[in-house]
Structures are given as C-alpha cells and as structure tokens.
PDB file of N, CA and C in Angstrom:
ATOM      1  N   UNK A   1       7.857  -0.145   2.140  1.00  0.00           N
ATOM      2  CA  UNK A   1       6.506  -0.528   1.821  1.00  0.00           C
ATOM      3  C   UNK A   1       5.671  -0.647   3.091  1.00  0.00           C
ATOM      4  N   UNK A   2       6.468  -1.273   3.971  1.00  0.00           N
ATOM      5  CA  UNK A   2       5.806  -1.065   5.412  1.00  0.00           C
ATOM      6  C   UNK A   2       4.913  -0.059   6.341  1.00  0.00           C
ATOM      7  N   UNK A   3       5.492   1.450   5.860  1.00  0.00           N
ATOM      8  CA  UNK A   3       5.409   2.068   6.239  1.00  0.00           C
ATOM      9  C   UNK A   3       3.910   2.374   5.905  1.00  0.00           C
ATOM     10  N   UNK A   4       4.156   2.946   4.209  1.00  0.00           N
ATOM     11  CA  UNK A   4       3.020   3.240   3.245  1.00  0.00           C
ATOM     12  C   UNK A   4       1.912   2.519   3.939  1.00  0.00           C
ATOM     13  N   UNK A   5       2.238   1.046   4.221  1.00  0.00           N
ATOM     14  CA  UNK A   5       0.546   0.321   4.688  1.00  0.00           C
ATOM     15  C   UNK A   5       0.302   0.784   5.965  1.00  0.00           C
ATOM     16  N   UNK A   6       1.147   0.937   6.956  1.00  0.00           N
ATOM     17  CA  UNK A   6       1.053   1.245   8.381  1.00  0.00           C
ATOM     18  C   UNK A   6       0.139   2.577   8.299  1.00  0.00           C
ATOM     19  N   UNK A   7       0.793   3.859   7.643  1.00  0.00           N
ATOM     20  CA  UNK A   7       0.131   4.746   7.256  1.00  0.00           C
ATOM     21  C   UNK A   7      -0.820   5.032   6.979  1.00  0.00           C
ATOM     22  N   UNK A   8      -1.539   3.620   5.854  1.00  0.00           N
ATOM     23  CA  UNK A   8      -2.637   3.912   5.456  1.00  0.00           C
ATOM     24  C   UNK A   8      -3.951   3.532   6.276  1.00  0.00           C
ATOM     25  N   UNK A   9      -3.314   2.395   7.242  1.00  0.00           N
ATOM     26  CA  UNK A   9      -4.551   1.914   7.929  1.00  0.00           C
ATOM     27  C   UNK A   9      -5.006   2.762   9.069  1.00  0.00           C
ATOM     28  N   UNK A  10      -4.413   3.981   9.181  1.00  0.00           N
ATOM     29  CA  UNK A  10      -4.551   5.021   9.977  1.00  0.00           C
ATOM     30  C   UNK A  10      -5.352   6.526   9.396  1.00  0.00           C
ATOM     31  N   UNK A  11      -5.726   5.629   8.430  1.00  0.00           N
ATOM     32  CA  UNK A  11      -7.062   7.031   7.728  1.00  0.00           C
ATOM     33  C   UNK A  11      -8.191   6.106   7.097  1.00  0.00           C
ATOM     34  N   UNK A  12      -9.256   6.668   7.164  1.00  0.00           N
ATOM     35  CA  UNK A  12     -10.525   5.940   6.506  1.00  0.00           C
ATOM     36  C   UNK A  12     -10.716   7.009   5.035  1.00  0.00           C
ATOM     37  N   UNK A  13      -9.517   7.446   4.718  1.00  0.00           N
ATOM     38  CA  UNK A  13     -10.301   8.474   3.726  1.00  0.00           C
ATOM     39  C   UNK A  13      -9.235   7.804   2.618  1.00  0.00           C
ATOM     40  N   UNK A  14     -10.191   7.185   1.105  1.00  0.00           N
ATOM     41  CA  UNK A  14      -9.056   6.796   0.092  1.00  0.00           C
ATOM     42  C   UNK A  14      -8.470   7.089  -0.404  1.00  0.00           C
ATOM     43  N   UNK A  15      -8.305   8.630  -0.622  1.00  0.00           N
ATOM     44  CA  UNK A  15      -7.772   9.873  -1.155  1.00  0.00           C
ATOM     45  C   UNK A  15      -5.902   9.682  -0.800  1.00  0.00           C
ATOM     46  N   UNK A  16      -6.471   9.691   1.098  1.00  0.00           N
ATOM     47  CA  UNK A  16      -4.906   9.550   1.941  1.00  0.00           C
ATOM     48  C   UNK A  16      -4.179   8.124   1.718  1.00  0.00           C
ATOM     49  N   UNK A  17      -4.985   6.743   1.713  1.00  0.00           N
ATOM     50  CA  UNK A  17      -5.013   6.012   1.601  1.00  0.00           C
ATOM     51  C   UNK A  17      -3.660   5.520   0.003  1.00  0.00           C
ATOM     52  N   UNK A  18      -4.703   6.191  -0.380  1.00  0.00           N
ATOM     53  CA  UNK A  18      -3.869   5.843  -2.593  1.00  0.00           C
ATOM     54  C   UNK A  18      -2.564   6.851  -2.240  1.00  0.00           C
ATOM     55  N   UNK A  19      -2.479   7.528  -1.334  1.00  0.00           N
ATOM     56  CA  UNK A  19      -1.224   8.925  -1.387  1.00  0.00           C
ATOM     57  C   UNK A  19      -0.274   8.160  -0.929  1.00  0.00           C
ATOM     58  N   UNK A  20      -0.129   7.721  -0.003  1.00  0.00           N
ATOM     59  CA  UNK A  20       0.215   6.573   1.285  1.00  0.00           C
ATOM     60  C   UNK A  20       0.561   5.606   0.273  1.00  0.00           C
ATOM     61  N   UNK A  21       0.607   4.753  -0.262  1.00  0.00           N
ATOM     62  CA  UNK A  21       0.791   3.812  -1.554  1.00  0.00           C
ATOM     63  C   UNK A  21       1.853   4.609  -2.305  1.00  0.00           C
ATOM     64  N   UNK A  22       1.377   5.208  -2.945  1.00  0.00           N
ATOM     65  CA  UNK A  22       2.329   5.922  -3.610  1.00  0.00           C
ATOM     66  C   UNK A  22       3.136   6.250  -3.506  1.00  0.00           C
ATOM     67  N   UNK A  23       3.422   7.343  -2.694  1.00  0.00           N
ATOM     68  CA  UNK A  23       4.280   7.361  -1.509  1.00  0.00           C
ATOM     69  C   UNK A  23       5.598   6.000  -1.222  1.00  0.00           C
ATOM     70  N   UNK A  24       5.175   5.739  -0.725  1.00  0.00           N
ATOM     71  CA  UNK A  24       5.978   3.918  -0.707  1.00  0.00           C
ATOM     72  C   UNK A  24       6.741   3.476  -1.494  1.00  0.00           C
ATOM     73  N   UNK A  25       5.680   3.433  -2.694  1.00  0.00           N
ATOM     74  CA  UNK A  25       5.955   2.876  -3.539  1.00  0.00           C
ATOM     75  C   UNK A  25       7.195   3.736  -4.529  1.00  0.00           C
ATOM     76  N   UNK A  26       6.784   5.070  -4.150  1.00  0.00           N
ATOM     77  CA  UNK A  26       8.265   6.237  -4.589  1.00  0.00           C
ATOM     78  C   UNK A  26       9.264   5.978  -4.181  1.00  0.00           C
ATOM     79  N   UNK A  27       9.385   5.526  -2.722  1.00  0.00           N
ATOM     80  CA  UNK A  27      10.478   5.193  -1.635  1.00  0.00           C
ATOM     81  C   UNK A  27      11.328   4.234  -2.250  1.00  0.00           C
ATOM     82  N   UNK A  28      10.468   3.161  -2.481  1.00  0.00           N
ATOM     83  CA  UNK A  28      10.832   1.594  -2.444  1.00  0.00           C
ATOM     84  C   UNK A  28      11.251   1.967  -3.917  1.00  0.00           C
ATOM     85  N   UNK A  29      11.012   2.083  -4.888  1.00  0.00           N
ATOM     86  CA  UNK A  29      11.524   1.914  -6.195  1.00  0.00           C
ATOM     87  C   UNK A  29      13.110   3.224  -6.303  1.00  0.00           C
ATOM     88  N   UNK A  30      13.042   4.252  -5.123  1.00  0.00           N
ATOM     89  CA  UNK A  30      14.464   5.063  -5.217  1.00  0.00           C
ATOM     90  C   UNK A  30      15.495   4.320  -4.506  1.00  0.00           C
ATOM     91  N   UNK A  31      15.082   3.272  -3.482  1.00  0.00           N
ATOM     92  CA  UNK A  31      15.712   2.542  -2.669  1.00  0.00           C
ATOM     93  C   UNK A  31      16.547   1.490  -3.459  1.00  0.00           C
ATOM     94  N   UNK A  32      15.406   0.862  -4.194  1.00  0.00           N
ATOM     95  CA  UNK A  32      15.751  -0.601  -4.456  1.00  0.00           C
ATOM     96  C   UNK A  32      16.094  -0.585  -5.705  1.00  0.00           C
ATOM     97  N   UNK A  33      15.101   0.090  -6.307  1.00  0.00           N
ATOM     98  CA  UNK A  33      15.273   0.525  -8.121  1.00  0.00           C
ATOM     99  C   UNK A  33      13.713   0.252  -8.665  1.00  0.00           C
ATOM    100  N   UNK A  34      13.894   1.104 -10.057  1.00  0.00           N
ATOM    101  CA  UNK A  34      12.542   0.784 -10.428  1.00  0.00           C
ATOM    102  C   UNK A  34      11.478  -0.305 -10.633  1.00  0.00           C
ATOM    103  N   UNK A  35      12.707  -1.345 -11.633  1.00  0.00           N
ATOM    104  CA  UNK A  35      12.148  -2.410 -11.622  1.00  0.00           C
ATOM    105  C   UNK A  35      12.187  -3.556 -10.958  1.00  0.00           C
ATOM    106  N   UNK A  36      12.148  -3.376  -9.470  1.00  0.00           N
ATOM    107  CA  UNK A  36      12.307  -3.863  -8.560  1.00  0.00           C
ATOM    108  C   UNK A  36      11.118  -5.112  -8.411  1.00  0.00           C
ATOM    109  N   UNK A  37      10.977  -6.190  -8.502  1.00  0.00           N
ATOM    110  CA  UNK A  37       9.885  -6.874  -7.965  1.00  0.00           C
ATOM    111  C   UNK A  37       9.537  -7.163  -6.685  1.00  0.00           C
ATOM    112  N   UNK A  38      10.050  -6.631  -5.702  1.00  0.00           N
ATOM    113  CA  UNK A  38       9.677  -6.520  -4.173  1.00  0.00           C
ATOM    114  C   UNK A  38       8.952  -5.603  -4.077  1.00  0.00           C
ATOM    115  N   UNK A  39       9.149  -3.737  -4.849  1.00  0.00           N
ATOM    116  CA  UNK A  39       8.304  -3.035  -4.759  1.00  0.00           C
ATOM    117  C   UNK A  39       6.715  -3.599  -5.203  1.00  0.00           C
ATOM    118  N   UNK A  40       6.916  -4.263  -6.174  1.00  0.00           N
ATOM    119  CA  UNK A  40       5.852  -4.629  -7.131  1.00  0.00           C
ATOM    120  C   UNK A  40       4.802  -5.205  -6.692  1.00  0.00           C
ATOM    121  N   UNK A  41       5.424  -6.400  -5.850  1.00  0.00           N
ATOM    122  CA  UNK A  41       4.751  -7.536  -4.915  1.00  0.00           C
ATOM    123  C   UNK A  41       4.454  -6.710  -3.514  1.00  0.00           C
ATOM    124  N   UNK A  42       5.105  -6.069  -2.784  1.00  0.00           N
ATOM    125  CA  UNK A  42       4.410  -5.230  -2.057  1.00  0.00           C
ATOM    126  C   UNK A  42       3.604  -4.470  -1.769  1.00  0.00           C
ATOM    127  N   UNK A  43       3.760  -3.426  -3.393  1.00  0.00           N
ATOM    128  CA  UNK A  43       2.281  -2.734  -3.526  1.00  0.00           C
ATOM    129  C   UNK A  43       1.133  -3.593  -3.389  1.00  0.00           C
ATOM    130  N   UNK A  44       1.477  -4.473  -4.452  1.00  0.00           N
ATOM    131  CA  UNK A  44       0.233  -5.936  -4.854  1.00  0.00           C
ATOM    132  C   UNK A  44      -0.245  -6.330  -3.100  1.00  0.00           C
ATOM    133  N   UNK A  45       0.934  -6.835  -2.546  1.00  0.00           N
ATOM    134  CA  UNK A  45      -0.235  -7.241  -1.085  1.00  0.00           C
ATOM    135  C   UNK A  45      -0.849  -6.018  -0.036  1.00  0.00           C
ATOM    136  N   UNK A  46       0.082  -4.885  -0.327  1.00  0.00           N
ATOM    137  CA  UNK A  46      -0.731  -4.082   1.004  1.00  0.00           C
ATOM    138  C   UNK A  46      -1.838  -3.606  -0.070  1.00  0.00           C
ATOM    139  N   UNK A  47      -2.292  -3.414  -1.128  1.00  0.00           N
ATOM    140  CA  UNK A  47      -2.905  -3.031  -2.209  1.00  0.00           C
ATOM    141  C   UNK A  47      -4.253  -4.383  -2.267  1.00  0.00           C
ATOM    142  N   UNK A  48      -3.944  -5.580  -1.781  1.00  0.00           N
ATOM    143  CA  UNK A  48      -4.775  -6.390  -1.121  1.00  0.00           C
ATOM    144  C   UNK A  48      -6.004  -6.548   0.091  1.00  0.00           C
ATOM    145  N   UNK A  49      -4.648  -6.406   1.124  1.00  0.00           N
ATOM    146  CA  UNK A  49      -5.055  -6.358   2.291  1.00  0.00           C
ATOM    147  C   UNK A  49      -5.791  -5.250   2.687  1.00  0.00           C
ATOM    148  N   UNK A  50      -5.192  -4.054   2.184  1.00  0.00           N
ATOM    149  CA  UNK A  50      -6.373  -2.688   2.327  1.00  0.00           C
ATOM    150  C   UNK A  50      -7.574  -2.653   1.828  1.00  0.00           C
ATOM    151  N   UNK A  51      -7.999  -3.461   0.857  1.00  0.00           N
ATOM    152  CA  UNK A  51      -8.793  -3.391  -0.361  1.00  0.00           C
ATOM    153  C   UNK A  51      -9.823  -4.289   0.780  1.00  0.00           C
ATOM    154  N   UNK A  52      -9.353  -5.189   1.364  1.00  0.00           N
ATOM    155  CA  UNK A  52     -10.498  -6.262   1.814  1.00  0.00           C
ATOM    156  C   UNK A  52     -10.549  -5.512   3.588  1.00  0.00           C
ATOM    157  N   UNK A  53      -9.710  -4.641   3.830  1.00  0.00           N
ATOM    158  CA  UNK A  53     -10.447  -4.036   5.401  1.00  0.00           C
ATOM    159  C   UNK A  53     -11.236  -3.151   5.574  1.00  0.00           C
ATOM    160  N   UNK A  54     -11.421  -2.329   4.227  1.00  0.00           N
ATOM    161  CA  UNK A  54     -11.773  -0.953   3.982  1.00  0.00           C
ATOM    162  C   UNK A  54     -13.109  -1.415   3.458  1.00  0.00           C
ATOM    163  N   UNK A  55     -14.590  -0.515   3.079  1.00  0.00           N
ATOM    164  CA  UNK A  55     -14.988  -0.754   2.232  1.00  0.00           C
ATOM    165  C   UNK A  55     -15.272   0.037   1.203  1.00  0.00           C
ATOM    166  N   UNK A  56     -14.438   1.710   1.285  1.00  0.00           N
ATOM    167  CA  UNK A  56     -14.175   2.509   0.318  1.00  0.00           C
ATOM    168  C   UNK A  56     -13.629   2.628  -0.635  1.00  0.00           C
ATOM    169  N   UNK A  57     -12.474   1.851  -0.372  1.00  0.00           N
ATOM    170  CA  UNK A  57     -10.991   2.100  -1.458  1.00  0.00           C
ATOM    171  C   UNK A  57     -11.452   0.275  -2.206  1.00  0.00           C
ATOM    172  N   UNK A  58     -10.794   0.419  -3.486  1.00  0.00           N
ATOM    173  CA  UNK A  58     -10.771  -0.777  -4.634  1.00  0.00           C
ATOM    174  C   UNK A  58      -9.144  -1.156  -3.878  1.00  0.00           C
ATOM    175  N   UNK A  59      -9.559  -2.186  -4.676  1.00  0.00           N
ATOM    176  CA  UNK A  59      -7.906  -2.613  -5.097  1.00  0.00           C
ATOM    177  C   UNK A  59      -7.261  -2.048  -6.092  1.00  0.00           C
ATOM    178  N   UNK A  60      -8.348  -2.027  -7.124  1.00  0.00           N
ATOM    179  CA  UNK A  60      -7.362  -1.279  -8.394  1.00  0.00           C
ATOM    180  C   UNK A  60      -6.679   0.395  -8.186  1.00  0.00           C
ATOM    181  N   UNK A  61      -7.738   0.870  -7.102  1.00  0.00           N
ATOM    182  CA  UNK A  61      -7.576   2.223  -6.849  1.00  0.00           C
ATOM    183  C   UNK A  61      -5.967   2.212  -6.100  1.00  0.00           C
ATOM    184  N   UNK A  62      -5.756   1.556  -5.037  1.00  0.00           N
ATOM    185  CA  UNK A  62      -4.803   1.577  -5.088  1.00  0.00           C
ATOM    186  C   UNK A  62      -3.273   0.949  -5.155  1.00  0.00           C
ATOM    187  N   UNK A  63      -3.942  -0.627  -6.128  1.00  0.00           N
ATOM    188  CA  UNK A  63      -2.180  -0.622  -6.885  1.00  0.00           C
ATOM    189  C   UNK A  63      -1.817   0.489  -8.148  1.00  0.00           C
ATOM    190  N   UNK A  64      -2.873   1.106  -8.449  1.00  0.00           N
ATOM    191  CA  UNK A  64      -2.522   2.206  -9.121  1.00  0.00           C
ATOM    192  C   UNK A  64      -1.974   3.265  -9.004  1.00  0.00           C
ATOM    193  N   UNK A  65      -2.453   3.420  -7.128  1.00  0.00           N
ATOM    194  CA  UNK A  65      -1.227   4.300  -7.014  1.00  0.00           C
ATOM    195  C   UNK A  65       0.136   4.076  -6.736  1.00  0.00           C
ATOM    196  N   UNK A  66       0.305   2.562  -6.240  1.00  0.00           N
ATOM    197  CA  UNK A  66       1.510   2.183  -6.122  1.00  0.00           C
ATOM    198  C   UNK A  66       2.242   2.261  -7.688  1.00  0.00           C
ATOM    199  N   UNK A  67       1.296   1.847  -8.518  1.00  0.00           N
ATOM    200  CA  UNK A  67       2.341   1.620  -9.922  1.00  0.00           C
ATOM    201  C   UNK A  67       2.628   3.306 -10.119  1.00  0.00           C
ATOM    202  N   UNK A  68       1.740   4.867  -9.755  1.00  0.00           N
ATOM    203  CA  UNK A  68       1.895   5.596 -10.260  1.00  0.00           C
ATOM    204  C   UNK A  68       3.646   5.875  -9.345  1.00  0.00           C
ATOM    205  N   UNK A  69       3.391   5.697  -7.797  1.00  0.00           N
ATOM    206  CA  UNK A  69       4.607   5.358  -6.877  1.00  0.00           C
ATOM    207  C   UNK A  69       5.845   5.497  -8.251  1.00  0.00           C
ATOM    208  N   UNK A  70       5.771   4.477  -8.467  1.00  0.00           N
ATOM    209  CA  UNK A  70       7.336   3.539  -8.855  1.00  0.00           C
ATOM    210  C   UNK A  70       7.381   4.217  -9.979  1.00  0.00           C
ATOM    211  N   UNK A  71       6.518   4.460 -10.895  1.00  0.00           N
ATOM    212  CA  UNK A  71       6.756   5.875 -11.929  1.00  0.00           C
ATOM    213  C   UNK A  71       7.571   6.931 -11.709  1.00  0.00           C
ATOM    214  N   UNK A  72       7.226   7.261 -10.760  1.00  0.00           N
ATOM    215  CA  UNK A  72       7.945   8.314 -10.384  1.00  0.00           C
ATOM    216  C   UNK A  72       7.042   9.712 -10.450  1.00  0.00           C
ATOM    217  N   UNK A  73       5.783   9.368 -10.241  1.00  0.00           N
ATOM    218  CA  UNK A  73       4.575  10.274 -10.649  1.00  0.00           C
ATOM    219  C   UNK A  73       4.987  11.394  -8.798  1.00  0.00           C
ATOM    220  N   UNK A  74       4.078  12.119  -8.840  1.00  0.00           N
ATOM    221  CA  UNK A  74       4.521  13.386  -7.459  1.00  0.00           C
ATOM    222  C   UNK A  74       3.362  13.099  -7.042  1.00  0.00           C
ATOM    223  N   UNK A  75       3.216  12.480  -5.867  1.00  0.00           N
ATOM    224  CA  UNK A  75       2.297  11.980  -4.900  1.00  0.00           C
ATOM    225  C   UNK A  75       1.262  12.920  -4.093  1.00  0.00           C
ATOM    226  N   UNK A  76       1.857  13.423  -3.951  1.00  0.00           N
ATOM    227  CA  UNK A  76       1.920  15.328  -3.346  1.00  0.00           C
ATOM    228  C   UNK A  76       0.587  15.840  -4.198  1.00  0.00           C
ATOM    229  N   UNK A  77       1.608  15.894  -5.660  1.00  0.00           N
ATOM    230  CA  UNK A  77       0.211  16.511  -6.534  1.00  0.00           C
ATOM    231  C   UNK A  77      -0.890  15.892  -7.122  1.00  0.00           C
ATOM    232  N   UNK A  78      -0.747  14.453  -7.217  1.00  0.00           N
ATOM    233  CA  UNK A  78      -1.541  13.781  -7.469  1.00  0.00           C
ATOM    234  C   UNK A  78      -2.988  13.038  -6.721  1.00  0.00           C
ATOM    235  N   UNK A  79      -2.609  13.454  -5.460  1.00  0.00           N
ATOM    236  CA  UNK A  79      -3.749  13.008  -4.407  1.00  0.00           C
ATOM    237  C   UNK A  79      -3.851  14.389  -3.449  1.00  0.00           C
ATOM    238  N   UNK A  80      -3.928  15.923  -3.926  1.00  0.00           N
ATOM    239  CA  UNK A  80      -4.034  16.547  -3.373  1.00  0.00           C
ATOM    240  C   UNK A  80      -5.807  16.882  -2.389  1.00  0.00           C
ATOM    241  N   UNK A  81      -6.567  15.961  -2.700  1.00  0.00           N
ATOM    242  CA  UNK A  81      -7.762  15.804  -2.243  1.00  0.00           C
ATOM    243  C   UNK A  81      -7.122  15.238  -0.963  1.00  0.00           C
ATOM    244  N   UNK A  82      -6.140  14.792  -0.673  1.00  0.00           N
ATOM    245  CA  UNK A  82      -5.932  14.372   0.766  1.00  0.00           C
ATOM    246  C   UNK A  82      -5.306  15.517   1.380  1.00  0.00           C
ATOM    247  N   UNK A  83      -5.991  16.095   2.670  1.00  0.00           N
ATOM    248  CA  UNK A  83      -5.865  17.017   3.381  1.00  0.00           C
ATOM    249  C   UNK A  83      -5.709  16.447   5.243  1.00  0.00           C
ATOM    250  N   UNK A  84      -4.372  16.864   4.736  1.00  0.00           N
ATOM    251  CA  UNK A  84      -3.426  15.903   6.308  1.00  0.00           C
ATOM    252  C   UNK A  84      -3.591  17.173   7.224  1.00  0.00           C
ATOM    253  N   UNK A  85      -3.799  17.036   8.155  1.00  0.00           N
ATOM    254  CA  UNK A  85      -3.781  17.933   9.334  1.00  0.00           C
ATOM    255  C   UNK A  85      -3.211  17.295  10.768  1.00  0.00           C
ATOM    256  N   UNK A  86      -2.429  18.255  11.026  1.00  0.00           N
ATOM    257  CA  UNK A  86      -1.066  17.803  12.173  1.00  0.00           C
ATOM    258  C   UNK A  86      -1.405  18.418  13.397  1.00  0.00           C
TER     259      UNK A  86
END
C-alpha cells in the first residue's frame, strides 16, 4: 500500500493517481487476500491523505479505485488515460 501512495504523490494528474491506488490495492489483496482489512484501511487512509493534498482528485475517486484494486479489476485498462512516460 505504501508504495501505491508514494507513487501517487509523484504525479499531479488523477488519472495516474486512481491507477497508483489500484494498483496497490491489486498487490495488497494478492499478498494478503481479498478480504483483507489492512488492504481496506489502507486504501481508506492513503485515499484520505491524497484527497486533502491534491485539489484535483476526490476521495471517492480514489477509494474507488482501491476497491476496483482488490476486485481484481486490470488497472492497466482501466485508467488508460494515464500516460506514463519513462
């Protein structure tokens, strides 16, 4: 989950931001398991804390992607508006 937030506070764009969540939140629920409540509570605070540094991204925008995360939804295809360049 660490990561996902570290990640995210390193783009201003919410697109990358909700991917980054998700992301994580894929990790953490193959790691730990689905119904994990650490994933849950993790999304919930970095899904917080982003929400109040940013003034683009909601909160809802992205514990949603954390819950889509732990679904098991494809992060990849689902936030393909985020365009990572290396």
């Amino acid at each position: 989950m660490a990561k996902g937030y570290v990640r995210s506070l390193g783009t201003d764009e919410s697109s990358c931001m909700a991917k980054y969540i998700c992301q994580a939140n894929n990790e953490c629920s193959t790691d730990v398991g689905k119904n994990s409540l650490f994933c849950n509570l993790g999304s919930y605070a970095a899904s917080f804390v982003l929400d109040k540094s940013t003034t683009q991204t909601t909160f809802d925008m992205l514990y949603e992607a954390g819950r889509r995360g732990r679904s098991g939804d494809n992060c990849e295809m689902g936030y393909l508006e985020c365009n990572e360049v290396y």
